[in-house]
Protein backbone atom coordinates (compact mmCIF):
# COMPACT_ATOMS: atom_id res chain seq x y z
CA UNK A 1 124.37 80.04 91.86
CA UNK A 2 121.02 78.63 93.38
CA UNK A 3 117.36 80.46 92.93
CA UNK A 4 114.95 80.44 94.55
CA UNK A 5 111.42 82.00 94.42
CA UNK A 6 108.93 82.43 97.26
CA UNK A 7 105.90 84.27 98.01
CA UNK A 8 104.98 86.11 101.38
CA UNK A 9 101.03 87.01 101.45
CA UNK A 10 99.93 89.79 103.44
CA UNK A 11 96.47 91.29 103.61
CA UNK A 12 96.05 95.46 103.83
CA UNK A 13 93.39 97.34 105.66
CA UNK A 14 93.92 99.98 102.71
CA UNK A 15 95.72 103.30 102.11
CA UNK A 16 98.80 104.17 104.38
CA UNK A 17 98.77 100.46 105.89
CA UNK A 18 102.68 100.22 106.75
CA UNK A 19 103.31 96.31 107.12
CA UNK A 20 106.22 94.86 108.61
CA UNK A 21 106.92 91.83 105.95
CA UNK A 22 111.45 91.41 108.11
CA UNK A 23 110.18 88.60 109.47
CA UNK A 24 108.95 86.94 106.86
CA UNK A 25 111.91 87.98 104.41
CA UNK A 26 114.03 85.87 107.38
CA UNK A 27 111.92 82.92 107.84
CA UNK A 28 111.83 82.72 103.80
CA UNK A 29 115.76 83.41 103.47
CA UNK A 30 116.09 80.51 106.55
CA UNK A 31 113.77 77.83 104.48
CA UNK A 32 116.31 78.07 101.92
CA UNK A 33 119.63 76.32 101.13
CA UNK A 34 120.99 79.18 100.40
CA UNK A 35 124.07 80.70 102.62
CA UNK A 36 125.12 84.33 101.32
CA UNK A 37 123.52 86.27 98.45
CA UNK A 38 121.14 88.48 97.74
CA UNK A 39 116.87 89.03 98.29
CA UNK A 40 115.09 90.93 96.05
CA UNK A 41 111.37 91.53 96.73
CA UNK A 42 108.93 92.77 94.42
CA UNK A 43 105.31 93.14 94.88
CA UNK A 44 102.92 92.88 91.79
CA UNK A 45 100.19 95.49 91.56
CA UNK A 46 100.98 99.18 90.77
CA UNK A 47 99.13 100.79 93.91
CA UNK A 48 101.73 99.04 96.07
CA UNK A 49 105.39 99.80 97.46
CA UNK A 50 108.39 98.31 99.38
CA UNK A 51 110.66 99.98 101.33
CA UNK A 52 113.03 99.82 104.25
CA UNK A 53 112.21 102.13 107.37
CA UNK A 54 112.38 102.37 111.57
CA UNK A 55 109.10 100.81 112.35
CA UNK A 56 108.18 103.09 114.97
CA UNK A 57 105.04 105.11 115.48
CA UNK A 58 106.11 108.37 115.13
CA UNK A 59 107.35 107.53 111.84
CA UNK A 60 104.11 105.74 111.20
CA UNK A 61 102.57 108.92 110.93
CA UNK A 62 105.49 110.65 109.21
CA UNK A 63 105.67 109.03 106.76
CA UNK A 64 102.44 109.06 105.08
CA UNK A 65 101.82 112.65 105.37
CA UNK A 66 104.84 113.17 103.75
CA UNK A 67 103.28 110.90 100.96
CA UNK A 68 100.12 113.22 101.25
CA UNK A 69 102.05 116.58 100.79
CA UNK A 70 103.89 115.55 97.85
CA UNK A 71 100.81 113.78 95.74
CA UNK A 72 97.77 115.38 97.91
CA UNK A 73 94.72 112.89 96.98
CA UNK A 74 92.65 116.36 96.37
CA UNK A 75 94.14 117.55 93.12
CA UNK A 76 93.35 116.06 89.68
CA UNK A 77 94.87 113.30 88.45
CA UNK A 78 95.03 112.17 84.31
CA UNK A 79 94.26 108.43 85.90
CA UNK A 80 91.07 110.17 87.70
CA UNK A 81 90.19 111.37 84.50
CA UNK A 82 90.82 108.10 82.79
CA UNK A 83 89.42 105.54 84.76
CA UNK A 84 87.79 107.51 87.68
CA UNK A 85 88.45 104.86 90.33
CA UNK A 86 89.45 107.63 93.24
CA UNK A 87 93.32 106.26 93.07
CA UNK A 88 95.28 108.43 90.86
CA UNK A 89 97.22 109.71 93.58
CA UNK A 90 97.74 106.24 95.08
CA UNK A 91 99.51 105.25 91.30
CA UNK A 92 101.76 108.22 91.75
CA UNK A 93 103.21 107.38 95.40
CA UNK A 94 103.63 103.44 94.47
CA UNK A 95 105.37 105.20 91.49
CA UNK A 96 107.75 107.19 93.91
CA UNK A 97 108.14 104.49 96.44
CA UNK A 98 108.94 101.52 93.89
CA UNK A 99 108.20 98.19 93.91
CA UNK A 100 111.16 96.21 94.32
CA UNK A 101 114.33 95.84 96.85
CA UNK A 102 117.52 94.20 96.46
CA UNK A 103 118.91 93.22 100.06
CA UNK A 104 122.49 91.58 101.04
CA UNK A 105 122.15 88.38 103.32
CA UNK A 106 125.68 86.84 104.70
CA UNK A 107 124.96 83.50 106.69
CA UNK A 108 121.82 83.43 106.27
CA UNK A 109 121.23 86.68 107.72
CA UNK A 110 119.80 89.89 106.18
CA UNK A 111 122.60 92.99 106.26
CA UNK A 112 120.07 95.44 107.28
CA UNK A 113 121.04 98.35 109.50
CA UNK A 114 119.73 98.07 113.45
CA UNK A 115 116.36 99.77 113.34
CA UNK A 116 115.86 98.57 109.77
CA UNK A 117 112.84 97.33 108.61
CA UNK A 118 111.75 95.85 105.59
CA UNK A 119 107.82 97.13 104.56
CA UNK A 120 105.31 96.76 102.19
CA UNK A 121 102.71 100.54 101.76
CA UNK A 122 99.48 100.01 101.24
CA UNK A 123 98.72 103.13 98.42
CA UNK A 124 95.61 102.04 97.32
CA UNK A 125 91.87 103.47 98.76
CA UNK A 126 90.86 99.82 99.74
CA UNK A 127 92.02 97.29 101.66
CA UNK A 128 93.57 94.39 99.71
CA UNK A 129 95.65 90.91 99.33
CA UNK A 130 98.85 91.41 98.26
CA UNK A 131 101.71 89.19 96.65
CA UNK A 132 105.08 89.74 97.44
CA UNK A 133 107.58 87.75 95.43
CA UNK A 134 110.80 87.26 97.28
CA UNK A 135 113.70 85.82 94.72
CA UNK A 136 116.75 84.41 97.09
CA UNK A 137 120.00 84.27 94.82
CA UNK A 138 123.15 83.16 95.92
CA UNK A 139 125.12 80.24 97.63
């Protein structure tokens, strides 16, 4: 079995920022050696989440107010009373969300479904620069 570990940097304009990080999983999965196997993606930070989605706009706005009605940023929040950074409920959707995938690849190509998309969600209040660790395993 070969590793390998890569990085994909993106840049956020802040909360609900839905980034479309497929073509950089490819380009990343191409660059290596490795034929068939398996991607997993994580992003460090705890205000940050991956997922896999339709990019499409309509779902671009669905998606985040779902987000909003099930951790509404105007309740209270433990964190808020903590550390009283205005993010509480930005810890609790990364929480939901996750921040890892595990995706199939077979020749070199990712096994995702036709309108699937791989993503990175912005969570927190500010914009920021994000890591996103990509670990290729496989042959």
């Amino acid at each position: 079995m070969i590793v390998k570990t890569m990085t994909v940097k993106i840049k956020s304009k802040g909360e609900n920022d839905v980034i479309n990080i497929t073509d950089q999983t490819s380009k990343a999965l191409h660059e290596s050696e490795i034929m068939n196997g398996t991607v997993t993606l994580f992003v460090s930070g705890s205000t940050g989440a991956l997922t896999t989605i339709e990019y499409e706009p309509g779902l671009m706005k669905d998606f985040p107010d779902m987000l909003e009605r099930i951790a509404p940023r105007n309740i209270e929040y433990g964190h808020e009373k903590m550390w009283h950074d205005g993010n509480g409920h930005s810890h609790v959707k990364a929480s939901l969300i996750g921040p890892s995938l595990a995706i199939p690849f077979k020749n070199k190509e990712l096994l995702l479904g036709t309108w699937q998309q791989i993503v990175f969600v912005e969570l927190d209040t500010r914009s920021r620069e994000r890591n996103i660790v990509l670990q290729i395993m496989g042959q």
